[in-house]
N, C-alpha and C. Protein backbone atom coordinates (compact mmCIF):
# COMPACT_ATOMS: atom_id res chain seq x y z
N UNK A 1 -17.99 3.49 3.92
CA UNK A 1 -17.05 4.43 3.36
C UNK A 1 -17.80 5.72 3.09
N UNK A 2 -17.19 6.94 3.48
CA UNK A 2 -17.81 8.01 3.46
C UNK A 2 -16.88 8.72 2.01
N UNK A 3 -17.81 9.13 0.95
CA UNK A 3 -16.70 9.72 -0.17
C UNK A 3 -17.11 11.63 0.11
N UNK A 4 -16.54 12.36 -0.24
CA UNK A 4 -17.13 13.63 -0.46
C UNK A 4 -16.39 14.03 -1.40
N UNK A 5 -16.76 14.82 -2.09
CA UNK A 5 -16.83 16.22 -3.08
C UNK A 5 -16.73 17.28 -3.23
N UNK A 6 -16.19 17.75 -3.55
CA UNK A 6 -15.75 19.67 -3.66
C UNK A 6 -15.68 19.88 -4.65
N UNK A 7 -16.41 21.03 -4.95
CA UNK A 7 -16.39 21.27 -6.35
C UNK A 7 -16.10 23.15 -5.79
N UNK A 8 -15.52 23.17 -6.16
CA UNK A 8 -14.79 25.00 -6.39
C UNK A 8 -15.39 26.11 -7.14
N UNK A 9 -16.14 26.52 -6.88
CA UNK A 9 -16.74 27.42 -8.24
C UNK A 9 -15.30 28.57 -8.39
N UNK A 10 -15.43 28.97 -9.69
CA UNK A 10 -14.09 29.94 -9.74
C UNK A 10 -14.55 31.62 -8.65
N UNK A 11 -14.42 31.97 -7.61
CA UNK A 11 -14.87 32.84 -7.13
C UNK A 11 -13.42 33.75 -7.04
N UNK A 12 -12.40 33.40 -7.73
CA UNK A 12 -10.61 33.92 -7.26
C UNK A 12 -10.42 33.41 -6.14
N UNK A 13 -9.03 33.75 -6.03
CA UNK A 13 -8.39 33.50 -4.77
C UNK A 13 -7.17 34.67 -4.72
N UNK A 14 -5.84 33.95 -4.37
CA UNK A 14 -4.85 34.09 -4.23
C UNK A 14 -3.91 33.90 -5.63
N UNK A 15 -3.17 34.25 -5.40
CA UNK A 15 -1.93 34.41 -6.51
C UNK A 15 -2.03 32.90 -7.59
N UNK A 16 -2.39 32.73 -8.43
CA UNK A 16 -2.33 31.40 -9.28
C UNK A 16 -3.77 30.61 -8.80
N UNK A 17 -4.51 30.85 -7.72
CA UNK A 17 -5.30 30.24 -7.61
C UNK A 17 -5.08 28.95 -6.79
N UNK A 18 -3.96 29.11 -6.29
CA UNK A 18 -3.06 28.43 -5.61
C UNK A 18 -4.10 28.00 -4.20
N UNK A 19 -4.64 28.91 -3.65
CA UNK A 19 -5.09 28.99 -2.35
C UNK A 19 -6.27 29.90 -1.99
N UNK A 20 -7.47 29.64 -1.47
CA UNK A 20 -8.34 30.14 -1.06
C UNK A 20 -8.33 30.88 -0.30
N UNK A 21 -9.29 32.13 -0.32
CA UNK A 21 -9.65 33.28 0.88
C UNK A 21 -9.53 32.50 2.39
N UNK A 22 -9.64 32.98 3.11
CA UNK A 22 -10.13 32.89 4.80
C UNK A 22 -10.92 32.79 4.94
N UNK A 23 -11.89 33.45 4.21
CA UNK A 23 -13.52 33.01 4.76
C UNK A 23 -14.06 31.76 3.62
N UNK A 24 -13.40 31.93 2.79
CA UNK A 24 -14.09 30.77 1.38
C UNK A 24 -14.09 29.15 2.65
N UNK A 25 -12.32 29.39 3.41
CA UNK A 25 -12.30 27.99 4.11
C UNK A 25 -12.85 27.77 5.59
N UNK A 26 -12.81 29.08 6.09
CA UNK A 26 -13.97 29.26 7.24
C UNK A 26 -15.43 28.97 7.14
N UNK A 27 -15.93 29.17 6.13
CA UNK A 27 -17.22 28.45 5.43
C UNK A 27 -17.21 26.94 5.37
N UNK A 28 -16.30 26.63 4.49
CA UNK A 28 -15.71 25.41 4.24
C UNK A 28 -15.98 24.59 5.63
N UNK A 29 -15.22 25.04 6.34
CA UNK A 29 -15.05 24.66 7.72
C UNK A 29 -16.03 24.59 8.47
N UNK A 30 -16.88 25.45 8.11
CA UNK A 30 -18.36 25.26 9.05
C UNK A 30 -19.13 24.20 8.64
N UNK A 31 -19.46 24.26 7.19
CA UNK A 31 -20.20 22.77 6.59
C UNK A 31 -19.70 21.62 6.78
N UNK A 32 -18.35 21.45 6.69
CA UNK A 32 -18.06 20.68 7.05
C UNK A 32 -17.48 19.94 8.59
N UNK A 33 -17.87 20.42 9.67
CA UNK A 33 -18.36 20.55 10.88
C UNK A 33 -19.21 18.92 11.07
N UNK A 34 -20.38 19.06 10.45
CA UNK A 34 -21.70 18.28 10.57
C UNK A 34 -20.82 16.86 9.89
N UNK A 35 -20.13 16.75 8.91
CA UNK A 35 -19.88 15.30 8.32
C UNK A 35 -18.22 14.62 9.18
N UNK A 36 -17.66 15.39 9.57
CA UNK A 36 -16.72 15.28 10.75
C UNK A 36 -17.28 14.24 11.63
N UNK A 37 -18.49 14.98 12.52
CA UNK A 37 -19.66 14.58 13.50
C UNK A 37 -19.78 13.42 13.20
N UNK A 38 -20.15 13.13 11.78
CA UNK A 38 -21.07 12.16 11.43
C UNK A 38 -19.89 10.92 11.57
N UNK A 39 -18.65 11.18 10.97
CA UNK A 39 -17.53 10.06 10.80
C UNK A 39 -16.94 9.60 12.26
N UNK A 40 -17.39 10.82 13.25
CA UNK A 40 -16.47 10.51 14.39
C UNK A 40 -17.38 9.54 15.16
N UNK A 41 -18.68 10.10 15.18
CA UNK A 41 -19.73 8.65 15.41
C UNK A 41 -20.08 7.44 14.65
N UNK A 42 -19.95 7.64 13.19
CA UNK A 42 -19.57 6.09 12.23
C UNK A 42 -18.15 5.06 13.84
N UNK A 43 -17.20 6.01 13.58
CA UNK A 43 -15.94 5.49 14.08
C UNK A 43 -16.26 5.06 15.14
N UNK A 44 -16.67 5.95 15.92
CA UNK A 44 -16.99 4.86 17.18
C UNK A 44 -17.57 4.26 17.61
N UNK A 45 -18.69 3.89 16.47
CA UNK A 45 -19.92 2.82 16.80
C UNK A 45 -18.87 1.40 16.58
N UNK A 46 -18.37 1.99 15.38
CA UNK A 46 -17.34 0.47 14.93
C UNK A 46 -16.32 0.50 15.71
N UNK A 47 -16.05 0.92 16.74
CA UNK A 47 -14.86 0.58 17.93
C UNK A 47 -15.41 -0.22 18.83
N UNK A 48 -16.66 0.05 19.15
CA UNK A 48 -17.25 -0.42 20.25
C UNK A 48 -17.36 -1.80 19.98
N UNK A 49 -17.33 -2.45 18.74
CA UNK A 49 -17.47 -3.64 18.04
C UNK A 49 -16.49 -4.49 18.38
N UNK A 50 -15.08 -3.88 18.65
CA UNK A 50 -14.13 -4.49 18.82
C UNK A 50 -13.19 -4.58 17.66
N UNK A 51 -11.84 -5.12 17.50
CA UNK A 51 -11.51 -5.14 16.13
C UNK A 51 -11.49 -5.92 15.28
N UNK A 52 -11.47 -5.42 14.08
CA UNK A 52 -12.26 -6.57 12.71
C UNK A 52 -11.24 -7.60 12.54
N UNK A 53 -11.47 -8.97 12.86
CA UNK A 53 -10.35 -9.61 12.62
C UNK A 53 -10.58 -11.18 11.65
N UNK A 54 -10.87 -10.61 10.37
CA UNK A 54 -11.26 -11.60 9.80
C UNK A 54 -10.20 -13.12 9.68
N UNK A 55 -8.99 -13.23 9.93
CA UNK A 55 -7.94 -14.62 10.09
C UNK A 55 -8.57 -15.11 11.56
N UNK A 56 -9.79 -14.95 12.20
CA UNK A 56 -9.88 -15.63 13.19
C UNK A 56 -11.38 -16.13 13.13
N UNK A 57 -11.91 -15.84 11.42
CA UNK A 57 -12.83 -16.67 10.99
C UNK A 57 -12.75 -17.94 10.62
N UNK A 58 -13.89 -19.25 10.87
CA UNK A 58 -13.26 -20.39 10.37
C UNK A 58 -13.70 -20.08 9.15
N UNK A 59 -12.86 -21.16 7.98
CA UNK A 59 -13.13 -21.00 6.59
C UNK A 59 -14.55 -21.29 6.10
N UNK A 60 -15.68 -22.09 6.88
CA UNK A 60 -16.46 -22.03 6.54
C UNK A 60 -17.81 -20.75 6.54
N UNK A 61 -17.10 -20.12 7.24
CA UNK A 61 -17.53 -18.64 7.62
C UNK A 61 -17.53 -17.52 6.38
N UNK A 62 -16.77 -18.36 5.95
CA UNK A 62 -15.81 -17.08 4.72
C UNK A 62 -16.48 -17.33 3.45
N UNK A 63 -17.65 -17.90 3.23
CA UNK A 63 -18.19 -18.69 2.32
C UNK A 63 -18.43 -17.74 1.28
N UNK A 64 -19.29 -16.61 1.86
CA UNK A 64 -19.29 -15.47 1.11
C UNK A 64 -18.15 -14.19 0.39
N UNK A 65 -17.15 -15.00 1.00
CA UNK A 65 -15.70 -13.41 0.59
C UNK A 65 -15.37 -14.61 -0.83
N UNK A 66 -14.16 -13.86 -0.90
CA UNK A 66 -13.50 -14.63 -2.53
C UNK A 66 -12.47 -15.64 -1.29
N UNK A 67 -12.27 -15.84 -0.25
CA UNK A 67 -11.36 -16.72 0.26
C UNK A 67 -11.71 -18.15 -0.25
N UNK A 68 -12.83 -19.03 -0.76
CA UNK A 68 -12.59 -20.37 -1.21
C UNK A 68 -11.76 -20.18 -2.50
N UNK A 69 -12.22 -19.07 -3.18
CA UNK A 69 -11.32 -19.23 -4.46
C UNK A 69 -10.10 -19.14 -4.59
N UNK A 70 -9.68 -17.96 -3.36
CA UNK A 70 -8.16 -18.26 -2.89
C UNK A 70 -7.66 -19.77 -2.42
N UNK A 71 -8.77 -20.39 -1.90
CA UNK A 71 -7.92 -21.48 -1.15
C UNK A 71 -7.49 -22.59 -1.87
N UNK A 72 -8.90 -22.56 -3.18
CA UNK A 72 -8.65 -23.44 -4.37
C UNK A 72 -7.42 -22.88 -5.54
N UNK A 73 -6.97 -21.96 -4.96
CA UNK A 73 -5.50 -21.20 -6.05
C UNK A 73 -4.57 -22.10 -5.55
N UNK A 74 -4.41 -22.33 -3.94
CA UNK A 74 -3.25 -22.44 -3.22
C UNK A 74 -3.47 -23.82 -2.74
N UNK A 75 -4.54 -24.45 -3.03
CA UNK A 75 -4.23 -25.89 -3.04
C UNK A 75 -3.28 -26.86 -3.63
N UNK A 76 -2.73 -27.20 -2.80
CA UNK A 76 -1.02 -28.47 -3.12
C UNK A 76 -0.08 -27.59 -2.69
N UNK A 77 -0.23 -26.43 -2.37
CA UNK A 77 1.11 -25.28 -1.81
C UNK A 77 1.00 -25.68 -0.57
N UNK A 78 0.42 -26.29 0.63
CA UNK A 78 0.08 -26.55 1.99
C UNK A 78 0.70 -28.11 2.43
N UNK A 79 1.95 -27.84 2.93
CA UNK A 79 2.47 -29.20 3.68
C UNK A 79 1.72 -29.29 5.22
N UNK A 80 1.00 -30.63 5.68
CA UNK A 80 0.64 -30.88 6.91
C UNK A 80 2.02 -30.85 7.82
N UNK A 81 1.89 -30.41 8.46
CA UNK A 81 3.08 -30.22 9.47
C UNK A 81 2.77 -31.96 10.73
């Protein structure tokens, strides 16, 4: 997960502060250029992976997620067909 941050210094703007200069977001736009880059190659390293499909794990696989504790919630809810 990629988080980011903006922090605004008060430099004015527009009417109420409503909206930034042209160049404040043309700037904007340039720095943020490089972390774009960075997400569009995160993204497609994890495409190349194929898709995440954890219901086609067996349960013993799952040892590590919270799924046993789910399964021990929903035990006696499961008719054998």
């Amino acid at each position: 997960m990629i988080t980011l941050s903006v922090i605004k210094a008060d430099i004015g703007g527009y009417v109420g502060h409503s909206s930034s200069h042209p160049l404040v977001m043309e700037k904007a736009n340039e720095r943020l250029d490089k972390a774009r880059r960075t997400a569009n190659d995160i993204a497609d390293y994890m495409r190349s992976h194929g898709p995440f499909e954890p219901h086609r794990l067996p349960l013993e696989e799952m040892e590590y997620t919270t799924m046993p504790q789910v399964m021990r919630k929903l035990e006696g809810r499961f008719v054998d067909l």
